[in-house]
C-alpha atoms as a PDB file:
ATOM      1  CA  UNK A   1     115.925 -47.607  63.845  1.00  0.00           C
ATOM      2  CA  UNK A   2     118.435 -50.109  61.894  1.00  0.00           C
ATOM      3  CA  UNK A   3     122.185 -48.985  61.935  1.00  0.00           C
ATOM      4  CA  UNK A   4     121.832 -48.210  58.390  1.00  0.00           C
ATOM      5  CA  UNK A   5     119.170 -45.713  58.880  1.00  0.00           C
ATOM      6  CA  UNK A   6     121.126 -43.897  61.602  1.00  0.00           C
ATOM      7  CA  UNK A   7     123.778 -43.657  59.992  1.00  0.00           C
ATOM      8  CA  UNK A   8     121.893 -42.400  56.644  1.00  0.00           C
ATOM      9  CA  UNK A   9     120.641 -39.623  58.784  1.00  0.00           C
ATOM     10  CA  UNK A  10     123.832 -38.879  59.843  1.00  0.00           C
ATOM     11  CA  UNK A  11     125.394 -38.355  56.351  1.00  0.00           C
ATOM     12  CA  UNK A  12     122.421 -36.831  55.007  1.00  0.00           C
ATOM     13  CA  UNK A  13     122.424 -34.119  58.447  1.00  0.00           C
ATOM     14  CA  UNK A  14     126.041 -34.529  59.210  1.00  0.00           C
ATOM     15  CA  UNK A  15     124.708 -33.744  63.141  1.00  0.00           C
ATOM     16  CA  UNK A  16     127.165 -35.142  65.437  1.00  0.00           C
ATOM     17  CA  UNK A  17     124.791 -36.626  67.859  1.00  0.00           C
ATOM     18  CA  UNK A  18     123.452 -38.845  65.614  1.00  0.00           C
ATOM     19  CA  UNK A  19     127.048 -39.863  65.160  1.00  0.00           C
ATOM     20  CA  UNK A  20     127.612 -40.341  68.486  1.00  0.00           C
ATOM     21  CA  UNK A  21     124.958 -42.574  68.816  1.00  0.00           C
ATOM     22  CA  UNK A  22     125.820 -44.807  66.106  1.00  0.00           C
ATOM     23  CA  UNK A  23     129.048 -45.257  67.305  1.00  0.00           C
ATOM     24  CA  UNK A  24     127.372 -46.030  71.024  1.00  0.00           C
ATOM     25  CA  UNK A  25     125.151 -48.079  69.683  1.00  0.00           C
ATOM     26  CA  UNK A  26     126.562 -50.022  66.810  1.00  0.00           C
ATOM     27  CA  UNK A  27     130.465 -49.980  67.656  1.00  0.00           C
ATOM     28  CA  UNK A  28     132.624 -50.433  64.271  1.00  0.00           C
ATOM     29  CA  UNK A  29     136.140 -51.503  64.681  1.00  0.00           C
ATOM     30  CA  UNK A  30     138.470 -49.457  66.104  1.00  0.00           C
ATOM     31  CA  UNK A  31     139.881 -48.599  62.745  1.00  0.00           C
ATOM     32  CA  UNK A  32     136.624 -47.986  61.296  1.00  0.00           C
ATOM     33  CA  UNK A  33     135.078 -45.607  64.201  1.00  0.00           C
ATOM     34  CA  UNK A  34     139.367 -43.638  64.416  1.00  0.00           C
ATOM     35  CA  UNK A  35     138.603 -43.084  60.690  1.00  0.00           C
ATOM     36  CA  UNK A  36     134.818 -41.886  60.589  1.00  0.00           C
ATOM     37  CA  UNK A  37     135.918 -39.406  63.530  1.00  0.00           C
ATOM     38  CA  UNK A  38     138.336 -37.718  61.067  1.00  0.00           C
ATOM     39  CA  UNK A  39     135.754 -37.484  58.536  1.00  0.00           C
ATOM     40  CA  UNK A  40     133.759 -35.835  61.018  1.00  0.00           C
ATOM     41  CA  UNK A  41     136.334 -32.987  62.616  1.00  0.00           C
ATOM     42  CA  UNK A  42     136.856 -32.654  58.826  1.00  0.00           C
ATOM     43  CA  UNK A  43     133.432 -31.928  58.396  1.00  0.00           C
ATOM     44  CA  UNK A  44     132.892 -29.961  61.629  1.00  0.00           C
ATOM     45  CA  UNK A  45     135.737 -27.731  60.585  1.00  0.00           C
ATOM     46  CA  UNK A  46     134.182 -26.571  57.024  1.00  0.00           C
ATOM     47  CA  UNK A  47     131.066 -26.771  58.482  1.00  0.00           C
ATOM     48  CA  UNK A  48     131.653 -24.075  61.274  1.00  0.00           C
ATOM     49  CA  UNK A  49     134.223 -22.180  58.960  1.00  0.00           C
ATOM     50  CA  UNK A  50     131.258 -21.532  56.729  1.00  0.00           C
END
């Protein structure tokens, strides 16, 4: 798969795995990847308060 598809099918499934291994796989900068995992515990946390 190409980064961009991964990380389509992350946004579009918000699963964290596929997160994970986009951010194994195709390391951002540190910025980028500290501000994605916010996104994500923000995400998490509605998604599980649901």
């Amino acid at each position: 798969m190409l980064k961009n598809e991964i990380w389509e099918l992350f946004e579009i499934t918000g699963n964290i795995e596929v997160y994970l291994y986009y951010k194994e796989h195709f390391n951002k900068s540190k910025e980028d990847n500290d501000e994605i995992s916010d996104i994500i515990v923000t995400d998490a946390i509605k998604t599980s308060s649901l």
